[in-house]
Protein backbone atom coordinates (compact mmCIF):
# COMPACT_ATOMS: atom_id res chain seq x y z
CA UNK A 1 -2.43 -66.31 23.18
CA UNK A 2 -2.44 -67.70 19.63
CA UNK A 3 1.32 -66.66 17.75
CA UNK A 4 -1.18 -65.61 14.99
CA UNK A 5 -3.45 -63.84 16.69
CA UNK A 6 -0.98 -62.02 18.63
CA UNK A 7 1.05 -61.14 14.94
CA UNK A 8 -2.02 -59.90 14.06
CA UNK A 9 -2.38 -57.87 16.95
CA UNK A 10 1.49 -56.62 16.49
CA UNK A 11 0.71 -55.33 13.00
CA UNK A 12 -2.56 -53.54 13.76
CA UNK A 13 -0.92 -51.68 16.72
CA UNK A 14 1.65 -50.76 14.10
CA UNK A 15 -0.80 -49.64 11.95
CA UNK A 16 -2.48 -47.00 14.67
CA UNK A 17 1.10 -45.96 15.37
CA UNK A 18 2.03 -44.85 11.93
CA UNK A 19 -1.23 -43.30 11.66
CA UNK A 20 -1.14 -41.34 14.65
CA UNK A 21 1.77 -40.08 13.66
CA UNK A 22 1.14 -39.25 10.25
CA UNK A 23 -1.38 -37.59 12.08
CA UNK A 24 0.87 -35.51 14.59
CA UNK A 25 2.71 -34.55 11.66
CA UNK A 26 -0.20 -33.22 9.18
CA UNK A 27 -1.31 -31.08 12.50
CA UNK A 28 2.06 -29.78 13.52
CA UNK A 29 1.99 -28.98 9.12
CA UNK A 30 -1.19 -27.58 9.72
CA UNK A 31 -0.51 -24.93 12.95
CA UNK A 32 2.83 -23.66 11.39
CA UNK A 33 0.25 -22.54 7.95
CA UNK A 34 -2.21 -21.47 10.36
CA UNK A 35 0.54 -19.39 12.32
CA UNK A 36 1.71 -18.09 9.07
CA UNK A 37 -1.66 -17.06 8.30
CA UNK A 38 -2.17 -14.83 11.37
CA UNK A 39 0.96 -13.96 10.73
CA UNK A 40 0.39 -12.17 7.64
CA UNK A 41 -3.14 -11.04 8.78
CA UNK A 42 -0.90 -8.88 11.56
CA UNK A 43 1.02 -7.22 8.46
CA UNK A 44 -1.98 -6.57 7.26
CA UNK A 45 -3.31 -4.73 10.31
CA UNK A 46 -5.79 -7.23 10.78
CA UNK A 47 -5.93 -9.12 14.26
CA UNK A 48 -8.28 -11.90 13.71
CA UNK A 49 -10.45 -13.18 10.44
CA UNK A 50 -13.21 -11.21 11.34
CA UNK A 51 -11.54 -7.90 11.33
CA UNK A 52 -9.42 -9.28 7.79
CA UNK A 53 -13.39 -9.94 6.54
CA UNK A 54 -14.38 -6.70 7.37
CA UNK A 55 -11.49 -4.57 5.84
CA UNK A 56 -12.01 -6.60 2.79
CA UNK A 57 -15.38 -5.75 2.26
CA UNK A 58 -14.49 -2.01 3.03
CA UNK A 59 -11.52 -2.08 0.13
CA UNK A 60 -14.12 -3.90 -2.35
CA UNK A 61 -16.69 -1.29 -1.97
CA UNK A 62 -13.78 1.51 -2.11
CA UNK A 63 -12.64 0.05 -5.40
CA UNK A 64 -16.25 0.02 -6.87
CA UNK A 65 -17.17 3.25 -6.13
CA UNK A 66 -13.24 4.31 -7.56
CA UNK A 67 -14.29 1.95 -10.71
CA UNK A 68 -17.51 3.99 -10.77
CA UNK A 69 -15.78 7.30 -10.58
CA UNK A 70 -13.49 6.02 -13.66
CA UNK A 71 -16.03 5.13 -15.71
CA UNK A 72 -18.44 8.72 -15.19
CA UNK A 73 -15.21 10.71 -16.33
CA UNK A 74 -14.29 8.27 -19.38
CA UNK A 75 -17.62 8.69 -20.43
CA UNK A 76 -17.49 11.87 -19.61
CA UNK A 77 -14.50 12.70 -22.17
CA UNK A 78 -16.10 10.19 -25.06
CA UNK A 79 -18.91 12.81 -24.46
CA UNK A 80 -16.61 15.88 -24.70
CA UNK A 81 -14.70 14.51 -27.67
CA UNK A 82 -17.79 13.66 -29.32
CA UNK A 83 -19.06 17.41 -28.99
CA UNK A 84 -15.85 18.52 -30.07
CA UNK A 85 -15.68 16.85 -33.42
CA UNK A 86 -19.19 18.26 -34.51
């Protein structure tokens, strides 16, 4: 084989090595987030994404009905203090 040609070859197979393991080490990076993230979804009471999606929506809608609620009774007062300074 050709020196060149096999330098060549010597340098590209270095080049797939230190991208495989840049690789390896963005995906072990990657799992230790993603086993963080579950993780803190188990704190949360939550045992997979779905079930994190779903009490999400459930605590949204609680807080706009509770937003709602606050906003009849301010009204509600503005109304009363209204009457009362007539």
């Amino acid at each position: 084989m050709d020196p060149l040609r096999k330098d060549q070859l010597g340098q590209r197979l270095l080049q797939i090595k230190k991208r495989l393991e840049e690789t390896a080490s963005l995906r072990a990076e990657l799992q230790g987030e993603l086993k963080g993230l579950f993780k803190r979804l188990k704190e949360c009471g939550a045992e997979s994404i779905k079930q994190a999606e779903e009490m999400i929506t459930l605590e949204e809608t609680a807080l706009q009905e509770l937003d709602k609620s606050i906003r009849e009774k301010i009204e509600k007062i503005e109304q009363q203090m209204q009457e009362g300074e007539k």
